[in-house]
Protein backbone atom coordinates (compact mmCIF):
# COMPACT_ATOMS: atom_id res chain seq x y z
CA UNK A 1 5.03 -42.45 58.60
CA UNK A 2 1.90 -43.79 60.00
CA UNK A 3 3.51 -45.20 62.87
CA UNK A 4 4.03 -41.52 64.23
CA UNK A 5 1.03 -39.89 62.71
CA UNK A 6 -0.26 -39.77 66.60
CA UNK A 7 2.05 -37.58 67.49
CA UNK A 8 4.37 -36.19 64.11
CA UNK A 9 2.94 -33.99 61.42
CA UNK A 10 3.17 -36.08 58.40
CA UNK A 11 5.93 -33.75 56.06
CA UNK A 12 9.50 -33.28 55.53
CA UNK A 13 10.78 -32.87 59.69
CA UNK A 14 14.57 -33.58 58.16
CA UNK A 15 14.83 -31.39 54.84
CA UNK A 16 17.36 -28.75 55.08
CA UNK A 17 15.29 -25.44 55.99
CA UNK A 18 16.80 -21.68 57.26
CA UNK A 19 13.34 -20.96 59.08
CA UNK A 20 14.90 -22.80 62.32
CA UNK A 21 17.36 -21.23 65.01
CA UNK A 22 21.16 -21.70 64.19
CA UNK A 23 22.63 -23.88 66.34
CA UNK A 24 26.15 -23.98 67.67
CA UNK A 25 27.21 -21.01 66.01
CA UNK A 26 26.84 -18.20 68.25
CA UNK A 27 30.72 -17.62 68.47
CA UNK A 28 30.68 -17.39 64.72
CA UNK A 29 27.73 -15.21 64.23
CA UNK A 30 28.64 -12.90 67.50
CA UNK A 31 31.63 -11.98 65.06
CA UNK A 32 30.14 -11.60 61.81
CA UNK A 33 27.45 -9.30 63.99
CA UNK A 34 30.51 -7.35 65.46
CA UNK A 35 32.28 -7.18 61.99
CA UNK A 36 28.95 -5.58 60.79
CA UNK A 37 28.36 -3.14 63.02
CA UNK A 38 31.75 -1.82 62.82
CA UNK A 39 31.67 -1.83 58.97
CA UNK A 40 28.29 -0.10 59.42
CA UNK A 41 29.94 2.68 61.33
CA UNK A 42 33.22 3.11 59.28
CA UNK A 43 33.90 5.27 56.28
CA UNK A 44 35.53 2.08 54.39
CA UNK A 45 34.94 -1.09 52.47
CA UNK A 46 35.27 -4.23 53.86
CA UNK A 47 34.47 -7.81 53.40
CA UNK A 48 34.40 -11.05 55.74
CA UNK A 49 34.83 -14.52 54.54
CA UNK A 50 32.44 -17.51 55.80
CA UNK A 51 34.54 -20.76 55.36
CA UNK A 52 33.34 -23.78 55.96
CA UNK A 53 33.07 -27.80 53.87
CA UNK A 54 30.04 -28.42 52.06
CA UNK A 55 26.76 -28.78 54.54
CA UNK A 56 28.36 -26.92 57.38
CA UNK A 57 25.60 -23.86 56.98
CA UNK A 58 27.48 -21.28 55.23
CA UNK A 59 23.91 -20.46 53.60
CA UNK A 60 22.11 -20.61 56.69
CA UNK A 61 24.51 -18.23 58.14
CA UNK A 62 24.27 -15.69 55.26
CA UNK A 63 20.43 -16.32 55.74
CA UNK A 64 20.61 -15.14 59.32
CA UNK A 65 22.71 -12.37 59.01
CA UNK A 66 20.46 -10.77 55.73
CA UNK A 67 17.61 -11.81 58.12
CA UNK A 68 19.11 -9.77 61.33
CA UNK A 69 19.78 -6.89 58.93
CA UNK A 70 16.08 -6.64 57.72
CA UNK A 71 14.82 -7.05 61.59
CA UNK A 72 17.01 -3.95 62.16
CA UNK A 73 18.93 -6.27 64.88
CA UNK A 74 22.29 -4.93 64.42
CA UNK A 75 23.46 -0.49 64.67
CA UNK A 76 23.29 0.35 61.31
CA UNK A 77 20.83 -1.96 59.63
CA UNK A 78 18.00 0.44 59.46
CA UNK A 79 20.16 2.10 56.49
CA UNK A 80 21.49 -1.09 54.72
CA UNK A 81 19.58 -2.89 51.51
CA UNK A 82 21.32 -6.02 51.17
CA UNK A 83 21.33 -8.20 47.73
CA UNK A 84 22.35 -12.14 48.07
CA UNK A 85 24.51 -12.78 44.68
CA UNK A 86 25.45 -16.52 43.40
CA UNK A 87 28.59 -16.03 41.00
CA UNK A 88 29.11 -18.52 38.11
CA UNK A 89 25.33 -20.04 39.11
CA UNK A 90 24.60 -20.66 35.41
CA UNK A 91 26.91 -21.05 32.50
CA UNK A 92 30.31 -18.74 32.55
CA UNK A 93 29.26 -14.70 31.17
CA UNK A 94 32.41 -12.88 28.94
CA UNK A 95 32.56 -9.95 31.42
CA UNK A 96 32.31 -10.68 34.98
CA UNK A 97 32.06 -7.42 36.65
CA UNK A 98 28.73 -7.05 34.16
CA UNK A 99 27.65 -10.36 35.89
CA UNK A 100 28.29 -9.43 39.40
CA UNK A 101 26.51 -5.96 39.29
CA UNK A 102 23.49 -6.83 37.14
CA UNK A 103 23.26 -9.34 39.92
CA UNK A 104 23.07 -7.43 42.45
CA UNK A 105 20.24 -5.07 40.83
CA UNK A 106 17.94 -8.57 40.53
CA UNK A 107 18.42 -9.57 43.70
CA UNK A 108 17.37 -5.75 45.13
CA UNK A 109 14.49 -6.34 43.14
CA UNK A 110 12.29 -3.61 41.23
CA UNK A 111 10.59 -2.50 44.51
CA UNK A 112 13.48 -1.72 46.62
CA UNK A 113 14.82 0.57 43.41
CA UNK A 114 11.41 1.71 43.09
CA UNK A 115 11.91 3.33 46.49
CA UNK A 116 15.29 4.25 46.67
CA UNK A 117 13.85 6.52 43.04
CA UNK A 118 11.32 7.96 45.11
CA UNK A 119 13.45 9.36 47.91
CA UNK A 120 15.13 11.72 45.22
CA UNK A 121 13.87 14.95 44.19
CA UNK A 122 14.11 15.90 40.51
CA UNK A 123 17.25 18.21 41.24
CA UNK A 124 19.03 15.36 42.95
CA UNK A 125 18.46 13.16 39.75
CA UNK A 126 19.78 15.87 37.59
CA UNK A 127 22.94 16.27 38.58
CA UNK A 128 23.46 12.05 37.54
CA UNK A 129 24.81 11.55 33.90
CA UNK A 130 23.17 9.78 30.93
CA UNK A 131 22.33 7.02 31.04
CA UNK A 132 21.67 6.15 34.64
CA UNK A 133 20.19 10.25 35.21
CA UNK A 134 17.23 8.29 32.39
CA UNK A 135 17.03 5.03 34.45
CA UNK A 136 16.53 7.07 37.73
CA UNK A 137 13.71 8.83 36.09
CA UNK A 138 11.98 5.37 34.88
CA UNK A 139 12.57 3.78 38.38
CA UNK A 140 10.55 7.21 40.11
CA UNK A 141 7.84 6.36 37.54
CA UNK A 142 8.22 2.68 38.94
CA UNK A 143 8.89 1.33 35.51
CA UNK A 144 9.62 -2.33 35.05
CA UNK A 145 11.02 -1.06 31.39
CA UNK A 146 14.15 0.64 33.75
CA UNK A 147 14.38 -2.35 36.29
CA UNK A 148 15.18 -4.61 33.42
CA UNK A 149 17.93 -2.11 32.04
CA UNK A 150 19.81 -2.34 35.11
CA UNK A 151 19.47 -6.44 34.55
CA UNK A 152 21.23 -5.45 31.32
CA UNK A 153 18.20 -6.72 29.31
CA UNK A 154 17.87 -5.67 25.55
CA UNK A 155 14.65 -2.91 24.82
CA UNK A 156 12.74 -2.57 21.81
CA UNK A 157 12.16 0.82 20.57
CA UNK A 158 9.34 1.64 22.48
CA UNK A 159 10.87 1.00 25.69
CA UNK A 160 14.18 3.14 24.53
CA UNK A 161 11.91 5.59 23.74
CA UNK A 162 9.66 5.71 27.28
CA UNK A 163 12.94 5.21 28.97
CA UNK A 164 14.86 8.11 27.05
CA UNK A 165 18.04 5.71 26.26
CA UNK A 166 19.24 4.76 22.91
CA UNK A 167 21.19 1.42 24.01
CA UNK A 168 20.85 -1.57 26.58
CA UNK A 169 24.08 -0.92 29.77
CA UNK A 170 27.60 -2.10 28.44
CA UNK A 171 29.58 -3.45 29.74
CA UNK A 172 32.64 -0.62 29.46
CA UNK A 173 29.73 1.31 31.71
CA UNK A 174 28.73 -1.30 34.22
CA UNK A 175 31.53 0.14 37.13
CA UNK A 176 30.40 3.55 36.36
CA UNK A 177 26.71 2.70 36.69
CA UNK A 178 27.25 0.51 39.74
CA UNK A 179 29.11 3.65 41.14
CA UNK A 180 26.34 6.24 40.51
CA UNK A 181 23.98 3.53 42.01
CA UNK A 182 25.83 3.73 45.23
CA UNK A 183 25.49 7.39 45.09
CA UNK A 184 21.93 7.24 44.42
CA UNK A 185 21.82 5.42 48.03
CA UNK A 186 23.56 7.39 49.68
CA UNK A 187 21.07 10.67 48.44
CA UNK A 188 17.97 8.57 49.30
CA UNK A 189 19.20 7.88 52.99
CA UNK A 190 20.92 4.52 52.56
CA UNK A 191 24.77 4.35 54.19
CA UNK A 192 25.41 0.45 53.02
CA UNK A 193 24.93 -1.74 50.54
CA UNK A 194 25.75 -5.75 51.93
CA UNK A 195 26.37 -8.11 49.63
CA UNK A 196 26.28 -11.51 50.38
CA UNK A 197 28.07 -13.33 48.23
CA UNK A 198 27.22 -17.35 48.51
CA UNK A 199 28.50 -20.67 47.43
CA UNK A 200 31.83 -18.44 45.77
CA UNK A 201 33.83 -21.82 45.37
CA UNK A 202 31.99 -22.18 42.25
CA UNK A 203 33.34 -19.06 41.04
CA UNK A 204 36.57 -20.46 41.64
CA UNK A 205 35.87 -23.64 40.01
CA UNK A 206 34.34 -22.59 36.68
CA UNK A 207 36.50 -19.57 36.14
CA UNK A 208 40.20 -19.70 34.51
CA UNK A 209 42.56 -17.47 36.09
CA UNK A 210 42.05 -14.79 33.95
CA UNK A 211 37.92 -14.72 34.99
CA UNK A 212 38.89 -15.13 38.52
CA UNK A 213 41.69 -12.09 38.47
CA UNK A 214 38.84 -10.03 36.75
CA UNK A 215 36.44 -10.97 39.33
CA UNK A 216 38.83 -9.42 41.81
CA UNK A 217 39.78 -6.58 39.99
CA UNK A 218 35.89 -5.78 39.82
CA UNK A 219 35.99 -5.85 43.92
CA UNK A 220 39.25 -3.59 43.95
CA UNK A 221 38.00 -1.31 41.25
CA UNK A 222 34.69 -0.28 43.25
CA UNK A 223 37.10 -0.18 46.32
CA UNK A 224 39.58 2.19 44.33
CA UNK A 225 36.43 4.44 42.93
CA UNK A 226 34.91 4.64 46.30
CA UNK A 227 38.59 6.16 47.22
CA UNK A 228 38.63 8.08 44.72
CA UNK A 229 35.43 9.60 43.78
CA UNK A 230 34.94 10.80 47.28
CA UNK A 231 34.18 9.44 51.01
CA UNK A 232 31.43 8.27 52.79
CA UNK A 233 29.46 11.67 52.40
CA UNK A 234 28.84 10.79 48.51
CA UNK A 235 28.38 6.85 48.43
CA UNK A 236 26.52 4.23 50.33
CA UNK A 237 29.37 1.86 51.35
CA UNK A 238 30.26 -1.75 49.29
CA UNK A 239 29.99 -4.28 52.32
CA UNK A 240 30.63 -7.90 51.77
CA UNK A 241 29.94 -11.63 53.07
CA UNK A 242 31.60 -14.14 51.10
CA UNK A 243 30.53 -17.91 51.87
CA UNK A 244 32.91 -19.89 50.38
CA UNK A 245 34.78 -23.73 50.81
CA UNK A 246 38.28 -23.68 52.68
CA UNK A 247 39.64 -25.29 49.94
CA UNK A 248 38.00 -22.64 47.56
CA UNK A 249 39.86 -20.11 49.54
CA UNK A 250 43.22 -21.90 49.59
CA UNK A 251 43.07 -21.85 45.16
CA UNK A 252 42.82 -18.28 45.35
CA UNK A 253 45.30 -17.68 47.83
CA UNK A 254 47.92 -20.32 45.39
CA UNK A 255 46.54 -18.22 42.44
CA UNK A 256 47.64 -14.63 44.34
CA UNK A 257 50.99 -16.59 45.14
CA UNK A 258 51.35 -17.26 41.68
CA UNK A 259 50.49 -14.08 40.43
CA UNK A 260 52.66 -11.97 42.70
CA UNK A 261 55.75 -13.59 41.31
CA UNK A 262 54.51 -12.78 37.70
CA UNK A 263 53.28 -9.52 38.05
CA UNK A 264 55.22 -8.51 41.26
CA UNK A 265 52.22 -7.48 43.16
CA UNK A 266 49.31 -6.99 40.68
CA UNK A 267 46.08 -8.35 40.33
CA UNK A 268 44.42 -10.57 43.52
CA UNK A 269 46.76 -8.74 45.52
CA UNK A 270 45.83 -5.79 46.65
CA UNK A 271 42.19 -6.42 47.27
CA UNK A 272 43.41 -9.42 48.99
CA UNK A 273 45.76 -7.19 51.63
CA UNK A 274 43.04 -4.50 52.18
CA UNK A 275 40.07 -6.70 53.02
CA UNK A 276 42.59 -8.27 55.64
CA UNK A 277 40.96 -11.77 55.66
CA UNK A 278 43.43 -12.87 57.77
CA UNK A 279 41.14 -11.33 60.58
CA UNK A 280 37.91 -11.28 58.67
CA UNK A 281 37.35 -14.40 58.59
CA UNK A 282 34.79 -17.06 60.91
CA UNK A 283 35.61 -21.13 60.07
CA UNK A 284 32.46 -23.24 60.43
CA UNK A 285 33.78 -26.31 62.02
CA UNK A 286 31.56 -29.61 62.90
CA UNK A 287 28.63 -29.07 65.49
CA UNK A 288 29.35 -30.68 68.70
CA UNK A 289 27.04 -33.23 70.32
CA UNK A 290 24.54 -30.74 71.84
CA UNK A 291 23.75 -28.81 69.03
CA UNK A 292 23.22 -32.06 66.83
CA UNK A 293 20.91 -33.36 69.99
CA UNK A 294 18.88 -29.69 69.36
CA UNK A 295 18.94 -29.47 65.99
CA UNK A 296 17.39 -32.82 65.12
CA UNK A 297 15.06 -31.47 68.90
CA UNK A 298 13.65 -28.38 67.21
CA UNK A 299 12.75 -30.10 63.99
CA UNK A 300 10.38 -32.67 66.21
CA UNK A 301 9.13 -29.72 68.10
CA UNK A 302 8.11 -28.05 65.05
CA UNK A 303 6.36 -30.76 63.63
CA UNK A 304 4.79 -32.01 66.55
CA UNK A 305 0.95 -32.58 66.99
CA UNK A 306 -0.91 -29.75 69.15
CA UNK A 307 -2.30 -30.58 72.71
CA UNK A 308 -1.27 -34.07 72.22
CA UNK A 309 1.07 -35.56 75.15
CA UNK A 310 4.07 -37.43 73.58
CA UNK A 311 5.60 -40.48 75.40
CA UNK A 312 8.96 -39.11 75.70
CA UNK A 313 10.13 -35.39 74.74
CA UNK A 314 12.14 -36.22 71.63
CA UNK A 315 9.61 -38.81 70.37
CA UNK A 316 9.94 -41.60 68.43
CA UNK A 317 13.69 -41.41 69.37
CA UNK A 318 13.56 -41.81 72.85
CA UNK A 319 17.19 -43.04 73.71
CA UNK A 320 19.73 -40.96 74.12
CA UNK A 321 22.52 -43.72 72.06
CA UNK A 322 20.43 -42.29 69.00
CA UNK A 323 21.67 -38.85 68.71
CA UNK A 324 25.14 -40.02 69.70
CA UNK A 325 24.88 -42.56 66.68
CA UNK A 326 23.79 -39.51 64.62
CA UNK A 327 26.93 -37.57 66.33
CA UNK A 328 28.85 -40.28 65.22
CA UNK A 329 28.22 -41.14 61.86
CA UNK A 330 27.34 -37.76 60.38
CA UNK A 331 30.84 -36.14 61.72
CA UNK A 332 28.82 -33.09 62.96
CA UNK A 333 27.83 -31.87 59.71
CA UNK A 334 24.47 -30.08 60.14
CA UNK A 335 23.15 -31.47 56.68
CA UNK A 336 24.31 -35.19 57.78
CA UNK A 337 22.50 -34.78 60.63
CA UNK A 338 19.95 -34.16 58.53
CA UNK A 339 20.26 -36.73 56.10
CA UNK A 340 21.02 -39.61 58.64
CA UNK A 341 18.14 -38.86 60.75
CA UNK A 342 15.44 -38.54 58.01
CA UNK A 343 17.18 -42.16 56.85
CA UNK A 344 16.47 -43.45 60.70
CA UNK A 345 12.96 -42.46 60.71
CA UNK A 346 11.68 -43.53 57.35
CA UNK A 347 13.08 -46.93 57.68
CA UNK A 348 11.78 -47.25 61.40
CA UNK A 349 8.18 -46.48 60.07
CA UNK A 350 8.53 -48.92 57.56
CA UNK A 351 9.76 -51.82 60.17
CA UNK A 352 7.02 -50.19 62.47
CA UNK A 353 9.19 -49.36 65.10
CA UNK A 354 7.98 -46.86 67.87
CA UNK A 355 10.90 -46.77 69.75
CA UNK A 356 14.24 -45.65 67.60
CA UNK A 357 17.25 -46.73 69.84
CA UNK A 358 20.53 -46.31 69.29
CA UNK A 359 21.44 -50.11 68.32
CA UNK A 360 18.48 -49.93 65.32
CA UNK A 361 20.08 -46.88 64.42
CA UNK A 362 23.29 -47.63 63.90
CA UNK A 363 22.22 -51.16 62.28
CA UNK A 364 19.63 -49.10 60.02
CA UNK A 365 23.63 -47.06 58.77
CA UNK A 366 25.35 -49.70 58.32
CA UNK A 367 22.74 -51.12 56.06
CA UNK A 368 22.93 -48.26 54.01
CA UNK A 369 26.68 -48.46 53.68
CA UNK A 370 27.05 -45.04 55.78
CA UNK A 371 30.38 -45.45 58.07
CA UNK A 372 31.40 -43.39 61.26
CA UNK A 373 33.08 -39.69 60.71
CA UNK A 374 34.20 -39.44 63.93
């Protein structure tokens, strides 16, 4: 892009990125914020859905929010670890709660267990029960050897041996384990564990009924054993974000139709009715104009050369009819915007144009076969 090397960085200004502000979703995130706190407080479980169609940000947002938690920007954070889990991101596992926990433990990440171990005194890791009382013991020692366990990695003999267990974690164990992990929390000084749980339309997609209905069951069986084991005193609190399509949502609401008249209530159900979705829930709709003008703004400000004075503020497209082009063609998704604009640009410095109106703009679309969405 020589044409703008005056005044532009040379780099990618229109690649999708989380490192910018979120724009046009303050409504959105106000209420995941306010759903947090609360479920910070409370001596429950909860989840929140994030819908919204593919390239509407449900990753940024998920991004932000473990972001804000980490900054210690929301009551209750300075106690929360939080562990971003993909389900179904490689090829389909035989037990899906062992997927979804083992998960979780990679995404924590052998440091953060490392710590949590060294909060706890030897008599508070005593009164745990084989296996996990062994693993607790390996992660105080910071052992990689009892990091990998909890992955549900296979040890050789010598590792069995340092680590004091005679088998890798089954899957029959898994719940309990997951269970004694949340305890372990709890003991060090943690009250929540927040999961966020992204892009769970694949789930949906690569799963037959019977791996979806497991899935659930996994979320109402930690639910049920929180219940039942004991309150908030004893475990650090299951918390969940779940970034998902509408459409993704709408199959498992069918497949909880479906199964209620089987099973007369079973299954999806009752995890469904507690987690009250029906409230818990933010939509992430198209941007409107302004945030697609500030969006496409902050990338340009971000890339722009130091100290040098620019001919126009949102240089090389100096006419407002661009951004509305951009509105109009991209439908106000945020990775359209994206995608258009980064189009624009590379095609303008080609043709050597220092001036991107809206007229070249929507000529440089239609060239590339890209039609209105609004």
């Amino acid at each position: 892009m020589s044409v703008y090397r005056e005044y532009l960085f040379e780099g990618p200004l229109f690649n999708p990125s989380f490192e910018y502000e979120i724009r046009g979703r303050e409504k959105e995130l106000d209420k995941i914020k306010n759903f947090l706190k609360e479920a910070f407080e409370e001596e429950s479980v909860r989840s929140m859905l994030v819908l919204g169609d593919y390239g509407y940000g449900k990753s940024f947002m998920l991004y932000k929010i473990q972001k804000m938690v980490e900054k210690k920007e929301i009551e209750g954070a300075e106690k929360t670890i939080t562990a971003w889990v993909v389900i179904a991101e490689t090829e389909p596992v035989g037990a899906i709660s062992y997927e979804y926990v083992t998960n979780i433990f990679k995404d924590i990440g052998p440091n953060q267990l490392f710590e949590i171990a060294s909060k706890l005194n030897l008599d508070q890791i005593e009164k745990f029960k084989e296996p996990f009382k062994s693993i607790l013991r390996g992660l105080k020692d910071r052992k990689e050897s009892a990091f990998n366990w909890l992955m549900g990695e296979t040890q050789d003999a010598r590792e069995k041996k340092e680590l004091g267990v005679k088998r890798k974690l089954k899957t029959s164990e898994v719940l309990n384990i997951f269970m004694d992990f949340l305890e372990a929390m709890k003991t060090s000084g943690y009250d929540n564990l927040l999961v966020l749980l992204d892009e769970f339309e694949y789930a949906v997609n690569v799963y037959s009924e019977v791996k979806l209905t497991q899935l659930f069951h996994t979320f109402k069986s930690i639910f049920d054993r929180f219940i039942k084991f004991g309150d908030a005193s004893r475990f650090a609190k299951h918390i969940q974000v779940i970034a998902m399509t509408p459409k993704g949502f709408d199959a498992i609401t069918d497949l909880e139709t479906k199964l209620r008249k089987s099973t007369g209530g079973g299954g999806i159900t009752p995890w469904l009715s507690r987690m009250r979705f029906d409230i818990n829930h933010v939509i992430l709709g198209p941007l409107d104009k302004e945030a697609v003008t500030q969006i496409i703004k902050d990338r340009i400000e971000a890339h722009k050369v130091p100290f040098k004075e620019r001919p126009f503020e949102t240089f090389p497209f100096i006419h407002p009819e661009f951004f509305d082009m951009i509105y109009l063609y991209s439908g106000g998704n945020p990775r359209d915007v994206l995608y258009l604009t980064d189009i624009v640009l590379k095609k303008a410095a080609k043709d050597n144009i220092k001036e991107i109106t809206g007229k070249y703009t929507e000529a440089v679309l239609k060239e590339y076969g890209i039609v209105k969405q609004i």
